[in-house]
C-alpha atoms as a PDB file:
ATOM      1  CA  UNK A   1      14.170 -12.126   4.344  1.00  0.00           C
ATOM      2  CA  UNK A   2      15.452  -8.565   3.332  1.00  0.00           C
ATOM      3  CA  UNK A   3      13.271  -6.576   1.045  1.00  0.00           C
ATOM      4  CA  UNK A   4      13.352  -3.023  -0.337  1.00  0.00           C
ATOM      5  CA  UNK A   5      10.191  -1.176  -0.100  1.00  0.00           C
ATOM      6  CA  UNK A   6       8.882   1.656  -2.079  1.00  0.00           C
ATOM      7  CA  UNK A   7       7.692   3.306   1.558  1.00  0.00           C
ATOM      8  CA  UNK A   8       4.987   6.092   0.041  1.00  0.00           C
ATOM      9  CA  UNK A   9       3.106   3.367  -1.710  1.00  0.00           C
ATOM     10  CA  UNK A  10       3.030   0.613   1.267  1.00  0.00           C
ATOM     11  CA  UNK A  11       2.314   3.701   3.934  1.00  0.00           C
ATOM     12  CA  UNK A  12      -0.721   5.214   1.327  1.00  0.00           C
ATOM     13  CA  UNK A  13       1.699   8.379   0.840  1.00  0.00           C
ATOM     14  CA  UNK A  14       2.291   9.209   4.612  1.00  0.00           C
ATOM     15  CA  UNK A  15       5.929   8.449   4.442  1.00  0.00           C
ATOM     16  CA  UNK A  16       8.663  10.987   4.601  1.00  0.00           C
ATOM     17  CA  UNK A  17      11.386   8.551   3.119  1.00  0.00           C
ATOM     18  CA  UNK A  18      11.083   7.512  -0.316  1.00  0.00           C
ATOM     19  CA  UNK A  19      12.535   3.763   0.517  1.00  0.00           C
ATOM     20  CA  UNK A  20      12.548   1.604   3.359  1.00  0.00           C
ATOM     21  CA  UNK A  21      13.735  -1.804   3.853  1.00  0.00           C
ATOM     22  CA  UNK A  22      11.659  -4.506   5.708  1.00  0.00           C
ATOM     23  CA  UNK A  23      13.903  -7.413   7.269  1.00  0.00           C
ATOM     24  CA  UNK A  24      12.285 -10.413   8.413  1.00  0.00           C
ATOM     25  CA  UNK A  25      13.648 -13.376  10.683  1.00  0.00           C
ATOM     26  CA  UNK A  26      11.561 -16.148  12.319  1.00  0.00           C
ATOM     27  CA  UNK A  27      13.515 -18.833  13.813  1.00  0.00           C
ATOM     28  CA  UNK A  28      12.741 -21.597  17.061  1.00  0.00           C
ATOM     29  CA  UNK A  29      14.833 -22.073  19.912  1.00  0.00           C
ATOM     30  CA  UNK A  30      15.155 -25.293  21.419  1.00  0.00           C
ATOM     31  CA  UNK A  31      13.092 -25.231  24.891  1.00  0.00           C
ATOM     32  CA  UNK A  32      10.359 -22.602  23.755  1.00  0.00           C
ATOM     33  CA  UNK A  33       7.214 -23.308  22.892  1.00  0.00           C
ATOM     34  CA  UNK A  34       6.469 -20.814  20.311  1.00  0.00           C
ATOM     35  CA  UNK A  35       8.615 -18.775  17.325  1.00  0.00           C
ATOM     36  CA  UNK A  36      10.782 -16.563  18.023  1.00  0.00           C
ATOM     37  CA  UNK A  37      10.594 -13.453  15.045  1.00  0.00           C
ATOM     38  CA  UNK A  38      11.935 -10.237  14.527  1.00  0.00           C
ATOM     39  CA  UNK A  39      10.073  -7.777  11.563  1.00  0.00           C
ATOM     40  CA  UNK A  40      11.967  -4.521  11.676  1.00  0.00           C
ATOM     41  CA  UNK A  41      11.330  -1.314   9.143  1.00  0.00           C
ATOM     42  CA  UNK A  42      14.738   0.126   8.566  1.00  0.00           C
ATOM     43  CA  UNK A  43      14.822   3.739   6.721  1.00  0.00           C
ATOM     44  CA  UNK A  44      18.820   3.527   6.164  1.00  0.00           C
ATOM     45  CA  UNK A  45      18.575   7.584   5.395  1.00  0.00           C
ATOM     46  CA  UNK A  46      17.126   8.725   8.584  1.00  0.00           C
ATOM     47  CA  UNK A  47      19.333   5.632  10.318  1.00  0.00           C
ATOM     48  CA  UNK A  48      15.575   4.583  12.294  1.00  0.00           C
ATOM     49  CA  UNK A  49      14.577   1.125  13.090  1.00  0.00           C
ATOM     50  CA  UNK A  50      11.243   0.258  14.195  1.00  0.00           C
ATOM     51  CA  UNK A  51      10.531  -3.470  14.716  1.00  0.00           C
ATOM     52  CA  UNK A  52       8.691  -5.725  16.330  1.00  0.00           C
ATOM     53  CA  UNK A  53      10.480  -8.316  18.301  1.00  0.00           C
ATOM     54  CA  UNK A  54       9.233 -11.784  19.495  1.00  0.00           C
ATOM     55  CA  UNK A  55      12.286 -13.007  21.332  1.00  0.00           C
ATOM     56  CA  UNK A  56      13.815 -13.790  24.854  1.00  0.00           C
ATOM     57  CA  UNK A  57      15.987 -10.455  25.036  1.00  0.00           C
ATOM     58  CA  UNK A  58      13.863  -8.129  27.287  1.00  0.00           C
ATOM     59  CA  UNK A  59      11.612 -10.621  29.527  1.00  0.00           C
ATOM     60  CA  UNK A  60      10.637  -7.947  31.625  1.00  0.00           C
ATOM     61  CA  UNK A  61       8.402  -6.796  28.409  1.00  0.00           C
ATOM     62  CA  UNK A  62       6.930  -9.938  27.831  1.00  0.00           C
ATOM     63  CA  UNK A  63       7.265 -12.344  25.105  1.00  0.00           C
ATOM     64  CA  UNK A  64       7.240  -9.581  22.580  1.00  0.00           C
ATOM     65  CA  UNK A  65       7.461  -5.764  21.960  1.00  0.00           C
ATOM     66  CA  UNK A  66       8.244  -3.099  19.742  1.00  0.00           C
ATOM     67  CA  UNK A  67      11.252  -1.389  19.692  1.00  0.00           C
ATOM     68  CA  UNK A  68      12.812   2.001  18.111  1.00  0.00           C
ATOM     69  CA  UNK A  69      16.329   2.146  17.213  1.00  0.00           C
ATOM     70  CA  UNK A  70      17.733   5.898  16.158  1.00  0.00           C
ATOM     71  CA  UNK A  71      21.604   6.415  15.065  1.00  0.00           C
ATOM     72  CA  UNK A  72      21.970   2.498  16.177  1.00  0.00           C
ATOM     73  CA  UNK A  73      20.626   2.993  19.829  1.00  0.00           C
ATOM     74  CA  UNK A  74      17.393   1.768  21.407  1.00  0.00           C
ATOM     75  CA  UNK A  75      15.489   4.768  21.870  1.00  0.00           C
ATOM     76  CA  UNK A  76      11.804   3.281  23.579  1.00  0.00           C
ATOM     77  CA  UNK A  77      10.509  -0.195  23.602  1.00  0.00           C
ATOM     78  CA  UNK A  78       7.092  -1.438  24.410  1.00  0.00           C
ATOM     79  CA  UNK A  79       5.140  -4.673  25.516  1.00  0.00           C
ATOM     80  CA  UNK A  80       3.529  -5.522  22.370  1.00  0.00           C
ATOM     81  CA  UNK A  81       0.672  -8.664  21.806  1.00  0.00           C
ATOM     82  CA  UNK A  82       1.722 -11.737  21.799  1.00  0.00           C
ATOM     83  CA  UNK A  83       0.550 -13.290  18.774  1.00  0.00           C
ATOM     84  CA  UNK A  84       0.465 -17.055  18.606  1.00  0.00           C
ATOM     85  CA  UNK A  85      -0.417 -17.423  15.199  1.00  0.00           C
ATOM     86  CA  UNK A  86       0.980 -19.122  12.195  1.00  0.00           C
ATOM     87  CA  UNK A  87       4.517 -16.715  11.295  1.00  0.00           C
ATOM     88  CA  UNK A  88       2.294 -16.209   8.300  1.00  0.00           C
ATOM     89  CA  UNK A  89      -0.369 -14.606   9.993  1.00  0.00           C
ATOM     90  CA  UNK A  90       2.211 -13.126  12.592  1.00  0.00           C
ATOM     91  CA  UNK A  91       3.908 -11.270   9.624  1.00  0.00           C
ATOM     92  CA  UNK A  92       0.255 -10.264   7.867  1.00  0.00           C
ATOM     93  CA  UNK A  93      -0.719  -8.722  11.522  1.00  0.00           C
ATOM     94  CA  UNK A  94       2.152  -6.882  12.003  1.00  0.00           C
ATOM     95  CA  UNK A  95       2.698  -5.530   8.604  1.00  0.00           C
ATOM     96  CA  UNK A  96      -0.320  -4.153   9.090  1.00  0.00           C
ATOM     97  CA  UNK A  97       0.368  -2.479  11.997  1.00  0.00           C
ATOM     98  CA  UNK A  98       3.634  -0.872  11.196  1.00  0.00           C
ATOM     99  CA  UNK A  99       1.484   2.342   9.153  1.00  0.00           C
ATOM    100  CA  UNK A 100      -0.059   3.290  12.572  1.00  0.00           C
ATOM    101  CA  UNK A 101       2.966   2.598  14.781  1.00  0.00           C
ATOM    102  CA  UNK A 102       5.242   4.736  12.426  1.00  0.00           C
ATOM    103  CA  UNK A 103       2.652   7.277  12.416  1.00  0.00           C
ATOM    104  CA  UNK A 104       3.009   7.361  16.135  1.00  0.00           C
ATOM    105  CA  UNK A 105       6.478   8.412  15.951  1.00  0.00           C
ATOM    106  CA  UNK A 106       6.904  11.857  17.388  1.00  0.00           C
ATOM    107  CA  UNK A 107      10.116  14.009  16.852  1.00  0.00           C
ATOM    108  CA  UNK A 108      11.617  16.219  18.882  1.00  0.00           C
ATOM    109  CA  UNK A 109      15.056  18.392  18.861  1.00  0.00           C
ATOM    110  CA  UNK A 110      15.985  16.278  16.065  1.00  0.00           C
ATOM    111  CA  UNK A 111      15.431  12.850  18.290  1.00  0.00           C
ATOM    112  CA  UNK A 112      12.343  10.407  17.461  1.00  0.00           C
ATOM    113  CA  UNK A 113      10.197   9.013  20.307  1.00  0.00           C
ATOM    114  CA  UNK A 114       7.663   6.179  20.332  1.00  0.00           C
ATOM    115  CA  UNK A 115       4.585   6.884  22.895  1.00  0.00           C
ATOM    116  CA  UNK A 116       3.262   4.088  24.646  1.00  0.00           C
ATOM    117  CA  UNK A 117       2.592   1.540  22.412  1.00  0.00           C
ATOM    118  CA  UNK A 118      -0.709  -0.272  22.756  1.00  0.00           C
ATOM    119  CA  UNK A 119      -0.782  -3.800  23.941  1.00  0.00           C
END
């Protein structure tokens, strides 16, 4: 799912983009026990992704994390909760999460930064 998002009104006027887009994939891999998802919030303007990955590409992270993508590159990534929910619930959860994470983005010299992401 790939959905444009009016970003002041879903981040209660914190956001310094007007829109965002929110792209959403759950899928399951044969020989896992659990979804695999990725929820990322893309601002195309600023070229930032910050998403939260459920997936078997960093397994020294755990079963999930959050990353931060700047001008295409991975910039931090984080263990994140594993949620073993309904992807329903797994998408309410995180959606609600991604005001505070984005808040938590620090800039610096023109480069954003993600501290340590809670577990």
């Amino acid at each position: 799912m790939i959905a444009d998002v009016d970003s002041p009104a879903f981040l209660a006027d914190s956001s310094p983009v007007e829109r965002a887009r929110l792209e959403v994939r759950f899928w399951y891999p044969a020989g896992v026990d659990h979804e695999y998802y990725r929820i990322n919030w893309i601002e195309p303007d600023r070229n930032l992704m910050l998403g939260f990955h459920q997936d078997g590409d960093h397994p020294d992270l755990g079963p999930c994390h959050i990353q931060l993508d700047y001008k295409d590159e991975p910039v931090d990534r984080y263990e994140a909760a594993f949620l073993d929910a309904h992807p329903l619930s797994v998408l309410e959860d995180r959606l609600k999460q991604f005001p505070s994470a984005l808040d938590s983005i620090r800039w610096e010299d023109e480069r954003p930064s993600l501290p340590a992401w809670p577990v």
